[in-house]
C-alpha atoms as a PDB file:
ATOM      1  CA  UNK A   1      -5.509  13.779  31.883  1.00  0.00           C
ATOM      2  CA  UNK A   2      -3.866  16.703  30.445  1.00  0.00           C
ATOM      3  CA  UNK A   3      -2.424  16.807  27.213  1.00  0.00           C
ATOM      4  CA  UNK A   4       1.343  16.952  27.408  1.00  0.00           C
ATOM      5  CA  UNK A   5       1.510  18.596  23.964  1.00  0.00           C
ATOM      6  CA  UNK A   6      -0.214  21.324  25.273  1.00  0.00           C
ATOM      7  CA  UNK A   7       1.678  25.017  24.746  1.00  0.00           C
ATOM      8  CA  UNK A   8       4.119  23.285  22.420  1.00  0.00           C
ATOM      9  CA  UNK A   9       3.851  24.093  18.451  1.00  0.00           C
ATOM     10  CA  UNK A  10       5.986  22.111  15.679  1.00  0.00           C
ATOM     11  CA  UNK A  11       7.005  24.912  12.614  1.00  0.00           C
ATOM     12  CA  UNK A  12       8.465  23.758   9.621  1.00  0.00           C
ATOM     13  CA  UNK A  13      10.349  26.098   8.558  1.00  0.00           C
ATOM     14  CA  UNK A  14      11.107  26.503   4.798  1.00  0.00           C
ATOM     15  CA  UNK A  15      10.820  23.000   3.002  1.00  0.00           C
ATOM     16  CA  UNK A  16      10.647  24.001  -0.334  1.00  0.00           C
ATOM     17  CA  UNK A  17      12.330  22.445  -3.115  1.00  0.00           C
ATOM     18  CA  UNK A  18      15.143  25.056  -3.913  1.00  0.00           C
ATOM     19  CA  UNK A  19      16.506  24.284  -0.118  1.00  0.00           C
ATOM     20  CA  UNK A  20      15.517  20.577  -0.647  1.00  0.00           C
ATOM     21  CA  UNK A  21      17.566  19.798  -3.827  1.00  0.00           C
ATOM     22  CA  UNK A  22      21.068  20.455  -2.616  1.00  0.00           C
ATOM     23  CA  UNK A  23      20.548  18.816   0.703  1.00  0.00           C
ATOM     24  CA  UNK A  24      22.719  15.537   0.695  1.00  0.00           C
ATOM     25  CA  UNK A  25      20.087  13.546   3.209  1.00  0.00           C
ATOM     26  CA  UNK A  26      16.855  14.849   1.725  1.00  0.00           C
ATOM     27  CA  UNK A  27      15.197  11.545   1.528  1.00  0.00           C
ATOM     28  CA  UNK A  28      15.870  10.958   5.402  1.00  0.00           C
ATOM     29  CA  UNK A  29      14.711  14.214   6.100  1.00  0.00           C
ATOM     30  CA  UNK A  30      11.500  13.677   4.563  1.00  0.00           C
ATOM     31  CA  UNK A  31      10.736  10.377   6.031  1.00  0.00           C
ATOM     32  CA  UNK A  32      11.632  11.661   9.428  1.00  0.00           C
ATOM     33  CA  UNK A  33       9.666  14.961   8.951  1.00  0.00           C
ATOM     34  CA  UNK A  34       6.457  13.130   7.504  1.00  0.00           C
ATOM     35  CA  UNK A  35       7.266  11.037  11.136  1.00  0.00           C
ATOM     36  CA  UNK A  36       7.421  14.273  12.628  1.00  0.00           C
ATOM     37  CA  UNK A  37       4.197  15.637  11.276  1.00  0.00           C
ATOM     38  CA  UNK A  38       1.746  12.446  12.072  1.00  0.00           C
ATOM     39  CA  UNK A  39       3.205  12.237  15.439  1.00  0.00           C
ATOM     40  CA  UNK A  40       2.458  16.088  15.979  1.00  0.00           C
ATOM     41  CA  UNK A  41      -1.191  15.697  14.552  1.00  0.00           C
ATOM     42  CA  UNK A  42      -1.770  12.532  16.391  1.00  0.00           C
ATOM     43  CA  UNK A  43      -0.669  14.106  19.780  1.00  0.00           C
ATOM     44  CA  UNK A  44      -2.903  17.543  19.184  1.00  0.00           C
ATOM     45  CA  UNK A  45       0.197  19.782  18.823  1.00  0.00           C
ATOM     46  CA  UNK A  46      -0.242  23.063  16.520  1.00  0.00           C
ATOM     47  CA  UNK A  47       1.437  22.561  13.301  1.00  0.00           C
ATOM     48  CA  UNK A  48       2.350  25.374  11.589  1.00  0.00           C
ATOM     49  CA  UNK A  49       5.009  26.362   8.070  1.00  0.00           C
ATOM     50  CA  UNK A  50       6.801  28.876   6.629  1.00  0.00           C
ATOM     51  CA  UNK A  51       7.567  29.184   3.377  1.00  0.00           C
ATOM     52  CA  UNK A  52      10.516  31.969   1.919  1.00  0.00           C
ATOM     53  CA  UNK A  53       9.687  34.189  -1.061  1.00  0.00           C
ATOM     54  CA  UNK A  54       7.170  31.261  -2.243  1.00  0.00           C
ATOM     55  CA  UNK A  55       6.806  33.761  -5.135  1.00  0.00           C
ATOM     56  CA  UNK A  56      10.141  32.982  -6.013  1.00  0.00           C
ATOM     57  CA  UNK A  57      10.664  30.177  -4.331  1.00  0.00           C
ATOM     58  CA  UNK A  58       7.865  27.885  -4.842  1.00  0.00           C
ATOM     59  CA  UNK A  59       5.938  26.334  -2.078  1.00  0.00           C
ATOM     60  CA  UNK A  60       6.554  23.450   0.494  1.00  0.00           C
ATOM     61  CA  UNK A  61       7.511  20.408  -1.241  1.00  0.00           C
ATOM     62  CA  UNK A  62       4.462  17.918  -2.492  1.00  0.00           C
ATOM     63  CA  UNK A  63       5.211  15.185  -0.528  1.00  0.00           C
ATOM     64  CA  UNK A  64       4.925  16.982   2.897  1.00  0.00           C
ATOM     65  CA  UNK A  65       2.348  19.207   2.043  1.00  0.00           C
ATOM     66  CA  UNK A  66      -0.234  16.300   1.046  1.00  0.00           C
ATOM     67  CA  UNK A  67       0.026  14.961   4.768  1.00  0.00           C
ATOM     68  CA  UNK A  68      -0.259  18.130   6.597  1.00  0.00           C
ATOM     69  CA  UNK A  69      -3.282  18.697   8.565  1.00  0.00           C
ATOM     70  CA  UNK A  70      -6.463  20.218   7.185  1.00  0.00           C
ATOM     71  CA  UNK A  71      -6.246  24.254   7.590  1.00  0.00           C
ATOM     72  CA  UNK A  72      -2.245  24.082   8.831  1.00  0.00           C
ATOM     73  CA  UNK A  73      -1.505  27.685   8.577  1.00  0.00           C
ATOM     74  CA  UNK A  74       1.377  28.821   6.233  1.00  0.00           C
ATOM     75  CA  UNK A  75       3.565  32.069   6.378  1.00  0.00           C
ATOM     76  CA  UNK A  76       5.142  33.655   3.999  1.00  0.00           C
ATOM     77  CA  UNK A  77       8.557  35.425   5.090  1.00  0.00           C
ATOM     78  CA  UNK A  78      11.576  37.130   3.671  1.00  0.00           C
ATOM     79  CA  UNK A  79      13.527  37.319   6.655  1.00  0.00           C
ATOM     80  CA  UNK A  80      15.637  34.538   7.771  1.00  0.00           C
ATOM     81  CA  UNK A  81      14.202  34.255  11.218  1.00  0.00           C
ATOM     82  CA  UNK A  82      10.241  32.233  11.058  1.00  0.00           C
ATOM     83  CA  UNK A  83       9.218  34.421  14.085  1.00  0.00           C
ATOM     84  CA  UNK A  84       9.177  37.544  11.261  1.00  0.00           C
ATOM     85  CA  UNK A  85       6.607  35.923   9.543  1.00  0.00           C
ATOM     86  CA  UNK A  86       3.484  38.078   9.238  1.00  0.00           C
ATOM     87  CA  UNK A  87       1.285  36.557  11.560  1.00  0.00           C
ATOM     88  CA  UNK A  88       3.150  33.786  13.433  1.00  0.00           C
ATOM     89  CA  UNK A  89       2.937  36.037  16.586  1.00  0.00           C
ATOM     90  CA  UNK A  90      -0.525  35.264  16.377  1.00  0.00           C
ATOM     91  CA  UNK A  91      -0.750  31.652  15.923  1.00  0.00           C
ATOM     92  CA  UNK A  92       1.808  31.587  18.996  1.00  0.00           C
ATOM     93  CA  UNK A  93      -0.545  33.507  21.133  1.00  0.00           C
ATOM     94  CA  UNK A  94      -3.823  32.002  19.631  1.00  0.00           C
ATOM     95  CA  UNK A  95      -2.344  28.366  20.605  1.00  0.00           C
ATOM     96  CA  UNK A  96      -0.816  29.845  23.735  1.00  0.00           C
ATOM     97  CA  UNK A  97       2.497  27.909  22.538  1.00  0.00           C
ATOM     98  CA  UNK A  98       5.657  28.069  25.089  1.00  0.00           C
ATOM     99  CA  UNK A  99       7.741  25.963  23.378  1.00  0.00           C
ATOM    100  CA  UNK A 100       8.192  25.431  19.212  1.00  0.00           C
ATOM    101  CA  UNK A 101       9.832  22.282  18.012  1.00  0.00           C
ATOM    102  CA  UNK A 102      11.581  23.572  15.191  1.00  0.00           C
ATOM    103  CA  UNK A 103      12.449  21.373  11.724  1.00  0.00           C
ATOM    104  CA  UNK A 104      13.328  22.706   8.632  1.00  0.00           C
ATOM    105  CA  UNK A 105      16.179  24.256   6.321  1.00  0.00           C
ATOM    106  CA  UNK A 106      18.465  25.186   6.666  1.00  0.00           C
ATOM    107  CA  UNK A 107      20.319  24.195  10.134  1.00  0.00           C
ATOM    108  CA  UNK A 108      22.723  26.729   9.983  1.00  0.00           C
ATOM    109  CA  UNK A 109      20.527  30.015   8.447  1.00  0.00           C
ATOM    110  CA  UNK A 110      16.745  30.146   9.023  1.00  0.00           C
ATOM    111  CA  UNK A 111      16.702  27.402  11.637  1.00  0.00           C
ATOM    112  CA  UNK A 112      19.437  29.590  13.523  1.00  0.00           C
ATOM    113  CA  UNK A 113      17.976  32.646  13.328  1.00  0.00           C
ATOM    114  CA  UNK A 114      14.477  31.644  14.235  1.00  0.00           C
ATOM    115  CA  UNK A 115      15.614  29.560  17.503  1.00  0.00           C
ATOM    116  CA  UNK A 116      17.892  32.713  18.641  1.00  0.00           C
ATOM    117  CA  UNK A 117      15.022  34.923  18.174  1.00  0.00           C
ATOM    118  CA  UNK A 118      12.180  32.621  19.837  1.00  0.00           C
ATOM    119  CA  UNK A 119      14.418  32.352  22.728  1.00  0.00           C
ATOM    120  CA  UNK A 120      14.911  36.139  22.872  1.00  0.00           C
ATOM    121  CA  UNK A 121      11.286  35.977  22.899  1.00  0.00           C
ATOM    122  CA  UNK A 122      11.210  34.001  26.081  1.00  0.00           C
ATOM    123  CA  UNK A 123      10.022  31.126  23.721  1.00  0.00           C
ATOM    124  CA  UNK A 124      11.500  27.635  24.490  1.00  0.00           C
ATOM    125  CA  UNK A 125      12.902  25.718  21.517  1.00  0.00           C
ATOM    126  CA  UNK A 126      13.748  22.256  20.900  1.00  0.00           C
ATOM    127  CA  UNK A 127      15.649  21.159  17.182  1.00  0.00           C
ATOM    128  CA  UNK A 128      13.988  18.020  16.215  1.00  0.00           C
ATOM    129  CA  UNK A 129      17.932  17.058  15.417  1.00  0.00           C
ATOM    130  CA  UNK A 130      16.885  14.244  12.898  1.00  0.00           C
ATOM    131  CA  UNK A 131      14.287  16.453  11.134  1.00  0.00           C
ATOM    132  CA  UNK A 132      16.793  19.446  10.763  1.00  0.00           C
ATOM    133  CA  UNK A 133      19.360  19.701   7.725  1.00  0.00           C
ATOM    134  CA  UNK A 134      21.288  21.914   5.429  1.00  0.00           C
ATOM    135  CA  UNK A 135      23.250  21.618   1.965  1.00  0.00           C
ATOM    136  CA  UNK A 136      27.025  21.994   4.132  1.00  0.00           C
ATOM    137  CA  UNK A 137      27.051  19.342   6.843  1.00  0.00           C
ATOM    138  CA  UNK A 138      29.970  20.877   8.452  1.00  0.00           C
ATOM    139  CA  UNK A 139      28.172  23.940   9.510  1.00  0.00           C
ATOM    140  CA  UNK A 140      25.568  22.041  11.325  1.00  0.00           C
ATOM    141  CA  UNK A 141      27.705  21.126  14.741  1.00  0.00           C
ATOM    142  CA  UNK A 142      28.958  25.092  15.576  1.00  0.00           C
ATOM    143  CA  UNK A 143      25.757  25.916  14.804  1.00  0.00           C
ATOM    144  CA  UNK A 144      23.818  23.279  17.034  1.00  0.00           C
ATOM    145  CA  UNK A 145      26.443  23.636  19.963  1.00  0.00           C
ATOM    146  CA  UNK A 146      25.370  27.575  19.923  1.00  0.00           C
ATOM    147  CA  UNK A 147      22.104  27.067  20.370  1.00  0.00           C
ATOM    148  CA  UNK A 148      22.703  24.782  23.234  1.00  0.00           C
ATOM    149  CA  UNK A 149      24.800  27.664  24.807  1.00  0.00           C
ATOM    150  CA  UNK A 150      21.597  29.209  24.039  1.00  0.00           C
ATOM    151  CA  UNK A 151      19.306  27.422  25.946  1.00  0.00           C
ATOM    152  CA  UNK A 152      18.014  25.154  23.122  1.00  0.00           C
ATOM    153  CA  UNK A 153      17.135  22.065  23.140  1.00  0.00           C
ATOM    154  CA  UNK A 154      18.622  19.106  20.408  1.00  0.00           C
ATOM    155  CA  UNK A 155      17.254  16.159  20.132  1.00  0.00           C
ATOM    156  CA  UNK A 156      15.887  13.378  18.369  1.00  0.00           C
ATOM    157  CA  UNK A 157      12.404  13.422  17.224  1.00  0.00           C
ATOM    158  CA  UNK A 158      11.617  10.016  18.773  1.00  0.00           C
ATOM    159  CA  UNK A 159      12.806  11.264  21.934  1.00  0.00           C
ATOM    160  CA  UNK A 160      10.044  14.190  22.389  1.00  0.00           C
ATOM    161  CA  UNK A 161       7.330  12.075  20.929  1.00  0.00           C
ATOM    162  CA  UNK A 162       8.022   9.615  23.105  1.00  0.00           C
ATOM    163  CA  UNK A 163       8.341  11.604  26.495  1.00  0.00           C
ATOM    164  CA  UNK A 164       4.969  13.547  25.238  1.00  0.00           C
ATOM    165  CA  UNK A 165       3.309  10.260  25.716  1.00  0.00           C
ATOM    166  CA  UNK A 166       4.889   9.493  28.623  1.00  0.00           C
ATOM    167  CA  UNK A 167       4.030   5.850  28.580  1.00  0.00           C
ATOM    168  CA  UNK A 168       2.520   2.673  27.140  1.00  0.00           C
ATOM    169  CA  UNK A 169      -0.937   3.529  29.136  1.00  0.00           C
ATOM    170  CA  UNK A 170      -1.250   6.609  26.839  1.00  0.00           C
ATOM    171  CA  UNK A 171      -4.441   6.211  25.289  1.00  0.00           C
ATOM    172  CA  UNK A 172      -2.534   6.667  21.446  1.00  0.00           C
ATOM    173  CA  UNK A 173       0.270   4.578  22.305  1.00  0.00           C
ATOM    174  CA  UNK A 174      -0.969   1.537  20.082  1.00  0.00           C
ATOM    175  CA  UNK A 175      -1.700   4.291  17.163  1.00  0.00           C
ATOM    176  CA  UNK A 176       1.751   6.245  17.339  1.00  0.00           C
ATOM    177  CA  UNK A 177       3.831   3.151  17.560  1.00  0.00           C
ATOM    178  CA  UNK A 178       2.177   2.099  13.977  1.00  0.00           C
ATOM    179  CA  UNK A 179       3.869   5.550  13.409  1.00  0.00           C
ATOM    180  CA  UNK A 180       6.800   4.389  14.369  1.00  0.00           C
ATOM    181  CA  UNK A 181       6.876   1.545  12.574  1.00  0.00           C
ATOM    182  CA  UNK A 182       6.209   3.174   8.983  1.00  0.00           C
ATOM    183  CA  UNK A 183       8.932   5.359   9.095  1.00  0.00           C
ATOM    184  CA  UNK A 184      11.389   3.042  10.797  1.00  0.00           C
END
């Protein structure tokens, strides 16, 4: 059986605490993005983050980084768009990804930028929508119907997780809907 996750990567893109703070649904986001990331690992998708000016900055935030996988690879960047990133061209073409599921800060600035650039790149994109924020709400709908003029994809992290597995007889059904059921 082939593994539907296959040539699809999930990059977080800039959850560090300065972005975090002002976000008015951070505690959502993190539950759904902790989701996010165990559904990911469980499923064999490359994980990869990005972190911006972590100098400066700081890292990614505690909570997220204690359940990412052994060995995730982080980039640094100081350009809006992830696909800048020293070295994130490579961990596309080492994992031969097609496709990044993107989450991260913020919606309407780095998440933008990164999707309009992978898809310039002939890089598919879908915005985990419920693992996506940003500190002014009201920017998030122009910015989301854009990227579906774009070509993007929107939707809810369920929703992919689900159709990677495709059904019930997937052998990690049992074990992702425990997933499921912790960060219900």
């Amino acid at each position: 059986m082939s593994n539907p996750a296959q040539h699809l990567g999930l990059l977080l893109v800039d959850f560090q605490d300065p972005f975090l703070n002002p976000v008015p649904d951070r505690e959502r986001l993190l539950k759904r993005t902790h989701f996010a990331i165990e559904a990911a690992s469980l499923l064999g998708c490359p994980i990869a983050v990005t972190e911006q000016l972590p100098e400066k900055l700081g890292s990614t935030t505690a909570t997220l980084k204690a359940i990412l996988p052994e060995h995730t690879p982080l980039f640094e960047k100081t350009s809006f768009s992830a696909m800048d990133a020293n070295g994130i061209d490579r961990w596309i073409q080492s994992n031969q990804i097609d496709h990044l599921l993107l989450i991260g800060l913020e919606t309407s600035i780095c998440i933008y930028q990164t999707a309009i650039q992978a898809l310039g790149d002939d890089i598919g994109v879908t915005l985990l929508s419920d693992c996506i924020s940003e500190r002014r709400p009201e920017d998030r709908e122009p910015v989301l119907m854009q990227l579906l003029a774009n070509d993007a994809h929107v939707l809810p992290s369920e929703t992919i997780f689900y159709s990677l597995l495709g059904s019930a007889n997937h052998p990690q059904f049992r074990e992702f809907t425990q997933i499921v059921k912790r960060y219900s």
